[in-house]
C-alpha atoms as a PDB file:
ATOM      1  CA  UNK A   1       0.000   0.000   0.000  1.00  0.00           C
ATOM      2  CA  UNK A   2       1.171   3.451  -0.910  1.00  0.00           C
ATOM      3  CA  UNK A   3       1.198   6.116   1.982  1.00  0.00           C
ATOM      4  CA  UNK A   4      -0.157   9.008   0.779  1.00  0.00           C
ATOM      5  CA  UNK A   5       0.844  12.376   1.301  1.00  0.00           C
ATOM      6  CA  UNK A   6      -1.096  15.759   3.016  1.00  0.00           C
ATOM      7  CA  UNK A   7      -2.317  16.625  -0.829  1.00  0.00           C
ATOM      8  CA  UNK A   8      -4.114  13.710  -0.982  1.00  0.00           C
ATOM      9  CA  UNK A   9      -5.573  13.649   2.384  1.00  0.00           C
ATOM     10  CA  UNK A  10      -9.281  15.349   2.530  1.00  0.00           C
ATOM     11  CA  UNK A  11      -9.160  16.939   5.973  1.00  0.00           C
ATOM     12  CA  UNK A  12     -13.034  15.982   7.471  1.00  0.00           C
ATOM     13  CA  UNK A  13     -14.733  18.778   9.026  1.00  0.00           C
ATOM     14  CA  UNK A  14     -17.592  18.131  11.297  1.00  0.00           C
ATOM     15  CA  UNK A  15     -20.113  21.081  12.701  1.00  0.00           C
ATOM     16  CA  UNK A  16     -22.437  21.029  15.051  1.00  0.00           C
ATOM     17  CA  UNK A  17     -25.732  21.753  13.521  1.00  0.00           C
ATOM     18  CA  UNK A  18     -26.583  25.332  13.002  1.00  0.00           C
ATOM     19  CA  UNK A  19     -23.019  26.598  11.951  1.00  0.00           C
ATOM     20  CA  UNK A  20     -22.626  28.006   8.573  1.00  0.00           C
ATOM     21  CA  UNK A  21     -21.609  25.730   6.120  1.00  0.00           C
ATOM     22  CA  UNK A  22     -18.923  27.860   4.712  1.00  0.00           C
ATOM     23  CA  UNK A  23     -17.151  27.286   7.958  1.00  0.00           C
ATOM     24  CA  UNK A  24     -16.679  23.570   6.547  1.00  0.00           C
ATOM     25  CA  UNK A  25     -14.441  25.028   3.851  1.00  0.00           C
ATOM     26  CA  UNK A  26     -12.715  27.687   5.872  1.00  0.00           C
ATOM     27  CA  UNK A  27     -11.617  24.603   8.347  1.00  0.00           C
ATOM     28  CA  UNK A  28     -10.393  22.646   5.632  1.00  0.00           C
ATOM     29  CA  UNK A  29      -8.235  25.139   3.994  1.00  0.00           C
ATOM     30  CA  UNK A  30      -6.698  26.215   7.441  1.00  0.00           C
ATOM     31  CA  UNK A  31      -5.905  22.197   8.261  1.00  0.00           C
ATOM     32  CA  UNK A  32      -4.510  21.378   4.639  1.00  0.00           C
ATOM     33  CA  UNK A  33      -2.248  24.044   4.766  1.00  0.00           C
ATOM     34  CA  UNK A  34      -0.236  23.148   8.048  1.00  0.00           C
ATOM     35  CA  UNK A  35      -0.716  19.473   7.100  1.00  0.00           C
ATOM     36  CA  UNK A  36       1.259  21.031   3.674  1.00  0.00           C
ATOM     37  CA  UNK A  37       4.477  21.630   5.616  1.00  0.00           C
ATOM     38  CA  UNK A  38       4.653  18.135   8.338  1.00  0.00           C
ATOM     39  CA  UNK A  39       6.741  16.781   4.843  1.00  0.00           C
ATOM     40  CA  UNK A  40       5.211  13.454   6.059  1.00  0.00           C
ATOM     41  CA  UNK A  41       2.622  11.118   5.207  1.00  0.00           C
ATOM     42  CA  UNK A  42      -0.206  11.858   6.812  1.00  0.00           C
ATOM     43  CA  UNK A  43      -2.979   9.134   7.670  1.00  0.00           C
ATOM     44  CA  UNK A  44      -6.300  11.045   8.563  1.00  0.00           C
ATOM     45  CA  UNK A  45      -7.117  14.276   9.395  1.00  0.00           C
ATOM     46  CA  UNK A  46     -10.574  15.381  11.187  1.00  0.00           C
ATOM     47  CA  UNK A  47     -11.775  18.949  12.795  1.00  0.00           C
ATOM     48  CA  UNK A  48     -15.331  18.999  15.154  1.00  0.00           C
ATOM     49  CA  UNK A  49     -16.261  22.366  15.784  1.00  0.00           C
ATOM     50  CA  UNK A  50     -18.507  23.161  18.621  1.00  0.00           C
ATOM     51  CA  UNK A  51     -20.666  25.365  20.337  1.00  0.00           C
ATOM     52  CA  UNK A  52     -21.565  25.925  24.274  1.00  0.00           C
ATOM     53  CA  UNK A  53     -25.389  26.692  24.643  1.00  0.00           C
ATOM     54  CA  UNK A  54     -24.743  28.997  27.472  1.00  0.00           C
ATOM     55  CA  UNK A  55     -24.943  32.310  26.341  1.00  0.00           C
ATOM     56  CA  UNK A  56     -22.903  33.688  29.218  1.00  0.00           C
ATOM     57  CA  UNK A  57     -19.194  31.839  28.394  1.00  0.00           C
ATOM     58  CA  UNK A  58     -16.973  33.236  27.596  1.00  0.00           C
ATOM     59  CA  UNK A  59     -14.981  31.876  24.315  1.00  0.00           C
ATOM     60  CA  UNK A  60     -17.625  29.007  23.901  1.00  0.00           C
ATOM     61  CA  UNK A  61     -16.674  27.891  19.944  1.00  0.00           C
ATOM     62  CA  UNK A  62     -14.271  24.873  20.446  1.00  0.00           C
ATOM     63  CA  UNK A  63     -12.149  23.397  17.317  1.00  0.00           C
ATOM     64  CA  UNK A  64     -10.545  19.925  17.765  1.00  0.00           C
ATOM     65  CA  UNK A  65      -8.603  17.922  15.591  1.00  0.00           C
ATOM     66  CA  UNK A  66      -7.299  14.841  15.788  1.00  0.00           C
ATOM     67  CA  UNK A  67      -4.206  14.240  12.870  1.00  0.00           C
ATOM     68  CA  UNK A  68      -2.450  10.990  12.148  1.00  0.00           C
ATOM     69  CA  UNK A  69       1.164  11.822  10.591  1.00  0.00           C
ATOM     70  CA  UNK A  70       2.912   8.444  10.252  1.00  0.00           C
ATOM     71  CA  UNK A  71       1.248   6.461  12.125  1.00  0.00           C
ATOM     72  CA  UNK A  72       1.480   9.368  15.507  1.00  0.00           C
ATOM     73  CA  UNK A  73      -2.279  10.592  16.598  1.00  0.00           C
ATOM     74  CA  UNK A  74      -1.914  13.976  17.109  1.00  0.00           C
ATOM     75  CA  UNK A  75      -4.830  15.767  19.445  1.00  0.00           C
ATOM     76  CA  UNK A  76      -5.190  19.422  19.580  1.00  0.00           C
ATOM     77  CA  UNK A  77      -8.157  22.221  20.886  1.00  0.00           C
ATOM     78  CA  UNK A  78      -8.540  26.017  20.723  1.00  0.00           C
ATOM     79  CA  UNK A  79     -11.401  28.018  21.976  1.00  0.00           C
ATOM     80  CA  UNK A  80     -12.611  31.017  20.496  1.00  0.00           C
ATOM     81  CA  UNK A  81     -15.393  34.109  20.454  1.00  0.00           C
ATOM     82  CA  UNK A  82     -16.620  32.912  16.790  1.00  0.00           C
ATOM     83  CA  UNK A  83     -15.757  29.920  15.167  1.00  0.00           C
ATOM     84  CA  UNK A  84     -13.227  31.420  12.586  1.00  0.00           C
ATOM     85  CA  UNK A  85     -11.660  32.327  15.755  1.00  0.00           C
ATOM     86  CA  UNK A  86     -11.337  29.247  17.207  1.00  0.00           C
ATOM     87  CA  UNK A  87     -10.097  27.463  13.642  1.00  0.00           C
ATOM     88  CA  UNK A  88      -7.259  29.985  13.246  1.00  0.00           C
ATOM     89  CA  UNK A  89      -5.941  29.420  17.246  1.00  0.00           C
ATOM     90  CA  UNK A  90      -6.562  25.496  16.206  1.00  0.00           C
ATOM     91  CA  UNK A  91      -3.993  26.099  13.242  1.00  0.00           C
ATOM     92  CA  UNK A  92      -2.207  27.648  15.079  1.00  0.00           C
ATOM     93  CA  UNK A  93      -2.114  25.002  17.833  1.00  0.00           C
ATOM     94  CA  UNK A  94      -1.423  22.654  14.960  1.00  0.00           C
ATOM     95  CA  UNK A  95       1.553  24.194  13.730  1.00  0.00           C
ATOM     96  CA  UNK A  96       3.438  24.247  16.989  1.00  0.00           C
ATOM     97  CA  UNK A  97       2.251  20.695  17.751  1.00  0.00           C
ATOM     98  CA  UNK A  98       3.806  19.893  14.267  1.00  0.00           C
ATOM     99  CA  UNK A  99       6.617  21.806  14.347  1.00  0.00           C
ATOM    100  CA  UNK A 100       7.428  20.276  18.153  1.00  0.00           C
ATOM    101  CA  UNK A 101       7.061  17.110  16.365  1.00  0.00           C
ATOM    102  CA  UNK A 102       9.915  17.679  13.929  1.00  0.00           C
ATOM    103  CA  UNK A 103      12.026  18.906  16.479  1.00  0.00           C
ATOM    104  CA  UNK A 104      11.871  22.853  15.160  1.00  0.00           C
ATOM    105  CA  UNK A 105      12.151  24.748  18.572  1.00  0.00           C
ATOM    106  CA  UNK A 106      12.201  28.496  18.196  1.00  0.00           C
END
């Protein structure tokens, strides 16, 4: 079996019901591009966003994803105001995870 590479990968998005579809998209794009720089196969790649009820928390849109690179599960989780905040701290989250990985410390 060939591994295949982050270009092939589809990143799956899941939102909880109610959240602009567009978001599906924006999550994708943010995921594919850190996946774009692990330079190594990666397995899966999924994103759940989610929303408190409570109208009173503070920062209640959570993004998770869950990334296999070769065979490693990485988990990470940002919280945000809106839920294109909360995708762009996950990336962000993502990148450092990745980047730990590797063994690039800044």
């Amino acid at each position: 079996m060939m591994s295949r590479t982050h270009d092939e990968v589809e990143v799956q998005v899941q939102l909880q019901a109610g959240m602009e579809p567009q978001l599906h998209r924006y999550a994708q794009e943010k995921v594919t591009a850190v996946l774009g720089r692990t330079g190594r196969p990666v397995l899966y790649a999924r994103v759940r966003l989610d929303r408190i009820a409570n109208p009173a928390a503070t920062r209640p849109v959570t993004a998770r994803a869950e990334i296999d690179v070769n065979g490693r599960v990485l988990h990470a989780e940002a919280s945000g105001d809106t839920p294109y905040e909360a995708v762009d701290l996950l990336q962000d989250r993502l990148q450092a995870r990745l980047g730990h990985e590797r063994g690039d410390h800044r």
